[in-house]
C-alpha atoms as a PDB file:
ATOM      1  CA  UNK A   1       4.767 -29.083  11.411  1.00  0.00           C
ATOM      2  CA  UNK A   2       4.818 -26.861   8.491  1.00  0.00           C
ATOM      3  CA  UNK A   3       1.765 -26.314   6.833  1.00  0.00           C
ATOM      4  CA  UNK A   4       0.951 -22.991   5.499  1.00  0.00           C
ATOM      5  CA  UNK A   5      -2.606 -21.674   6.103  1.00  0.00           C
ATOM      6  CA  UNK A   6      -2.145 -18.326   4.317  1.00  0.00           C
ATOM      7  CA  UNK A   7      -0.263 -16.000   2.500  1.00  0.00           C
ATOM      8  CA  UNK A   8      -0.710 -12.268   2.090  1.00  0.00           C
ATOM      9  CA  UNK A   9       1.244  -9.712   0.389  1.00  0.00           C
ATOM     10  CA  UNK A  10       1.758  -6.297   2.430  1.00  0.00           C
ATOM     11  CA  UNK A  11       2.168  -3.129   0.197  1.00  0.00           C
ATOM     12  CA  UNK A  12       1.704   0.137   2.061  1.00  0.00           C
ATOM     13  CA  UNK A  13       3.309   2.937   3.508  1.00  0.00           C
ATOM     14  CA  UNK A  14       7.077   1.540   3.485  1.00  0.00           C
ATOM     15  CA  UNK A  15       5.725  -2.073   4.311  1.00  0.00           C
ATOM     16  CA  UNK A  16       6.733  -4.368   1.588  1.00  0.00           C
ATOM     17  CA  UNK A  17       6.303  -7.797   2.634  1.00  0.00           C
ATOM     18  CA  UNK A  18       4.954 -11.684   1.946  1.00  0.00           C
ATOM     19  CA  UNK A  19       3.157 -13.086   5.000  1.00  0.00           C
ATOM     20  CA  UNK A  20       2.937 -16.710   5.172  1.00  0.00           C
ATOM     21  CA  UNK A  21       1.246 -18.461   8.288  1.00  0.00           C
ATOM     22  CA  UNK A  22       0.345 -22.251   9.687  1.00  0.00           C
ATOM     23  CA  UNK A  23       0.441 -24.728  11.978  1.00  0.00           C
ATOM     24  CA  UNK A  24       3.950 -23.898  13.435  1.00  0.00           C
ATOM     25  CA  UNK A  25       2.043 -20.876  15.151  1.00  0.00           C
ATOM     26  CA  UNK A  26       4.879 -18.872  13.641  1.00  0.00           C
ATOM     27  CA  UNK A  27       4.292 -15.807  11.320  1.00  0.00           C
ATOM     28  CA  UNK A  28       6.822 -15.037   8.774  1.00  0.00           C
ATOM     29  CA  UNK A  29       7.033 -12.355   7.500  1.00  0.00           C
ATOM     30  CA  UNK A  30      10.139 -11.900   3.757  1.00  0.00           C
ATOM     31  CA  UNK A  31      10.806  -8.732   2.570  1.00  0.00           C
ATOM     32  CA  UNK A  32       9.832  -8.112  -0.794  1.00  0.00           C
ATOM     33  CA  UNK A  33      12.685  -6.465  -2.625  1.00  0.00           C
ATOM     34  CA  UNK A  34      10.638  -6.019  -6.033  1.00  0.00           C
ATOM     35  CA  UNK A  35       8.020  -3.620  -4.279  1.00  0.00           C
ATOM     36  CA  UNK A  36      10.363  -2.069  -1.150  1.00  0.00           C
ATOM     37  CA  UNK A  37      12.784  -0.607  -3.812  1.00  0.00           C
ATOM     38  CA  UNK A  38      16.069  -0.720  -2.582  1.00  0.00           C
ATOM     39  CA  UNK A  39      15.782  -4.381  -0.982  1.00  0.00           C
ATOM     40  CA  UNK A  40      18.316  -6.977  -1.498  1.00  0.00           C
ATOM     41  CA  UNK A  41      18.482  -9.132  -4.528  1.00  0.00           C
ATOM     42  CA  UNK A  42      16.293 -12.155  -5.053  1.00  0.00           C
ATOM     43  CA  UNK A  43      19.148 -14.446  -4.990  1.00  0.00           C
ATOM     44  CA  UNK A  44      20.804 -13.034  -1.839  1.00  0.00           C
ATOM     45  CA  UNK A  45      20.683 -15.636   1.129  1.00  0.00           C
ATOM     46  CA  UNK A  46      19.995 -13.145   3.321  1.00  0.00           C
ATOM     47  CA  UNK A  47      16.500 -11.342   1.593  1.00  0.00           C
ATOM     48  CA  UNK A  48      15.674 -15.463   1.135  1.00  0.00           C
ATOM     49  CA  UNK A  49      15.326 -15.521   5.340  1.00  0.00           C
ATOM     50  CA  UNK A  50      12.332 -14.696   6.967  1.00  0.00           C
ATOM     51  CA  UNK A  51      11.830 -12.671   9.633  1.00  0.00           C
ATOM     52  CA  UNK A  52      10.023 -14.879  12.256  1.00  0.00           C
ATOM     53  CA  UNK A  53       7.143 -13.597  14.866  1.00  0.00           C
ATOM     54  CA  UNK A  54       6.135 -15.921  17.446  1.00  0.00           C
ATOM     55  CA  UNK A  55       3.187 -15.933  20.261  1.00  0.00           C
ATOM     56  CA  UNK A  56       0.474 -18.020  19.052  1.00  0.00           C
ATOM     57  CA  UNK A  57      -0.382 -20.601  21.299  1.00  0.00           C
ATOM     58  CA  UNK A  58      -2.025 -22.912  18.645  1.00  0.00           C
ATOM     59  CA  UNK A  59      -1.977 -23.361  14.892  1.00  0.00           C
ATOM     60  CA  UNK A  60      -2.345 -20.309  12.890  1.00  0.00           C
ATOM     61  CA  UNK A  61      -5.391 -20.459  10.587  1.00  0.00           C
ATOM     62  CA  UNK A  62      -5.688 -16.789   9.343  1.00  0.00           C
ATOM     63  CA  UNK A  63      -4.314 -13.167   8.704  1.00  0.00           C
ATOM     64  CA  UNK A  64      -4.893 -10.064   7.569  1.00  0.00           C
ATOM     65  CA  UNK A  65      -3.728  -6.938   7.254  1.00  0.00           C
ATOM     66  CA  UNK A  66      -4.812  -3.713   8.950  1.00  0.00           C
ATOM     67  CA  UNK A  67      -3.801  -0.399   8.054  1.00  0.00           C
ATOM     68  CA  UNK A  68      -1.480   1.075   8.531  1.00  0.00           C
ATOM     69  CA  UNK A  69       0.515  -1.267  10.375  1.00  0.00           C
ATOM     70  CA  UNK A  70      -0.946  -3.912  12.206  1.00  0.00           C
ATOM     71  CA  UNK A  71      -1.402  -7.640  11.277  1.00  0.00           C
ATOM     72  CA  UNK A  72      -4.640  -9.555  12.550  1.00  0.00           C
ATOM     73  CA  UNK A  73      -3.850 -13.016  13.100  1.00  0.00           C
ATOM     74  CA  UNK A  74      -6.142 -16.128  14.445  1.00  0.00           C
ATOM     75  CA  UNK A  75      -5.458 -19.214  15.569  1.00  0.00           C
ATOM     76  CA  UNK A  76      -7.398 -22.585  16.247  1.00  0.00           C
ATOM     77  CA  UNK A  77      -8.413 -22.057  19.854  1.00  0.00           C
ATOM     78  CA  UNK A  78      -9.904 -18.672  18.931  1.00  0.00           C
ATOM     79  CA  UNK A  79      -7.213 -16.139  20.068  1.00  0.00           C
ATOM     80  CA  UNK A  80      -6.753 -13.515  18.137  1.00  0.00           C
ATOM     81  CA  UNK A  81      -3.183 -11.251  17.874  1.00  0.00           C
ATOM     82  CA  UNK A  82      -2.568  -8.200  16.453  1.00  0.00           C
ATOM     83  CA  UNK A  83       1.002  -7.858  15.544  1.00  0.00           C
ATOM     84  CA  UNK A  84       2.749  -4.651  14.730  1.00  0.00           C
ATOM     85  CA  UNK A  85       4.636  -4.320  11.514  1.00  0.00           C
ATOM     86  CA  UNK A  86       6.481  -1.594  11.969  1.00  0.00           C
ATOM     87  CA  UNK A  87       8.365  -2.569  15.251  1.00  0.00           C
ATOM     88  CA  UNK A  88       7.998  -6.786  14.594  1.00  0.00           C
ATOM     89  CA  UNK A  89       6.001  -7.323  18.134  1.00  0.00           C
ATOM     90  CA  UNK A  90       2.879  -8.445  19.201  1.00  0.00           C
ATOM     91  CA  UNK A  91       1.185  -5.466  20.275  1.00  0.00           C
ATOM     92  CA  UNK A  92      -2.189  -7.559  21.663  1.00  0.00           C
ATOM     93  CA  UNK A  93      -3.498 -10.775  22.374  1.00  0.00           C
ATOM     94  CA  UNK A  94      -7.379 -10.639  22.478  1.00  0.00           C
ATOM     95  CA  UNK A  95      -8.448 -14.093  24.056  1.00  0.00           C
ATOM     96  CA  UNK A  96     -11.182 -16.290  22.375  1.00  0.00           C
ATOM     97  CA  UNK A  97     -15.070 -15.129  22.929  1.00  0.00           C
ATOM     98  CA  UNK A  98     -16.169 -15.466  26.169  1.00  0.00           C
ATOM     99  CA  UNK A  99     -12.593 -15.296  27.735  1.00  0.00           C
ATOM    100  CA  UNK A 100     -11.233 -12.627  29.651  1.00  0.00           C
ATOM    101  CA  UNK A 101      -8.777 -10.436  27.269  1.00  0.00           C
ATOM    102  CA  UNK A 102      -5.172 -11.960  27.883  1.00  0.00           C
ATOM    103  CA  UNK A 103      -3.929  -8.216  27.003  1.00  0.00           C
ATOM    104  CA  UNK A 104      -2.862  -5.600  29.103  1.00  0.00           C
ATOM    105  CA  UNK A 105      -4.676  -2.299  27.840  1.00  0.00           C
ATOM    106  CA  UNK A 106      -8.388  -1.689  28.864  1.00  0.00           C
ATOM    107  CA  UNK A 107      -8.412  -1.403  24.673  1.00  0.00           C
ATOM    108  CA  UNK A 108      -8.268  -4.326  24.821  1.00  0.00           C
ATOM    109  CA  UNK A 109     -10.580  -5.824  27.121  1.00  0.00           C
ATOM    110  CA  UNK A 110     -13.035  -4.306  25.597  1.00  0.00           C
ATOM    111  CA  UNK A 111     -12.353  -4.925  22.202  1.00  0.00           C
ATOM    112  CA  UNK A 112     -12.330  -8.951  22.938  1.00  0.00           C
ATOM    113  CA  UNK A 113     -15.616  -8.612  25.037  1.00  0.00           C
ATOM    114  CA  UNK A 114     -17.111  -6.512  20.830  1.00  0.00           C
ATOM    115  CA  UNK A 115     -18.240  -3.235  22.579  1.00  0.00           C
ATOM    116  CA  UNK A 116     -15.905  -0.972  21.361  1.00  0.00           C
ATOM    117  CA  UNK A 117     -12.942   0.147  19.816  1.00  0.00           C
ATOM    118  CA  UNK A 118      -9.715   1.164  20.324  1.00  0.00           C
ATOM    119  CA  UNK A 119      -9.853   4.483  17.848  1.00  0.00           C
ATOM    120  CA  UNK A 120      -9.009   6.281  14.486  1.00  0.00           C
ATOM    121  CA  UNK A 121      -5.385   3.947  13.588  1.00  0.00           C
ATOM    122  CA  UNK A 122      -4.918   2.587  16.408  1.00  0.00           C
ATOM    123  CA  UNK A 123      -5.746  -1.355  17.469  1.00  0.00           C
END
């Protein structure tokens, strides 16, 4: 299962990249050579392979992009990740409203219950 749910393009701060997501709860994330400057060529195989994140539990319906770093994504049973760019990890898992937060940080916790939030730049 391969279907693509969205596509984003990532310009900022040294992150150059196209974001494509779907139903193989996979992000992945190509570098884009036209905007990094200094990138590999179109044509070469290797700039052609994505770089793949995985930790979605269900199909991925949506992204976006936070600055400066971070990468919101969603999926269908309401979890919600935020990935960092910068070091290619997940960096939370909020769980779906009216869960308990399946990440680690009291940030966390509270941002999945909505009263707070976790500060200037950081998620």
């Amino acid at each position: 299962r391969e279907e693509v749910t969205e596509v984003l393009h990532i310009a900022h701060a040294g992150l150059h990249f196209l974001v494509a997501v779907g139903w193989s709860r996979q992000i992945w994330l190509w570098h884009d050579p036209q905007l990094g400057g200094g990138g590999r060529a179109v044509g070469d195989r290797a700039a052609a392979r994505p770089r793949v994140l995985e930790g979605h539990t269900d199909d991925i319906l949506c992204a976006r992009f936070v600055e400066p770093r971070w990468l919101a994504t969603g999926s269908y049973d309401g979890e919600v990740c935020i990935w960092d760019l910068q070091h290619m990890i997940l960096k939370r898992r909020l769980a779906p409203l009216g869960g308990a937060a399946l990440g680690a940080s009291p940030q966390a916790a509270t941002m999945a219950r909505g009263r707070g939030s976790a500060g200037k730049g950081g998620v």
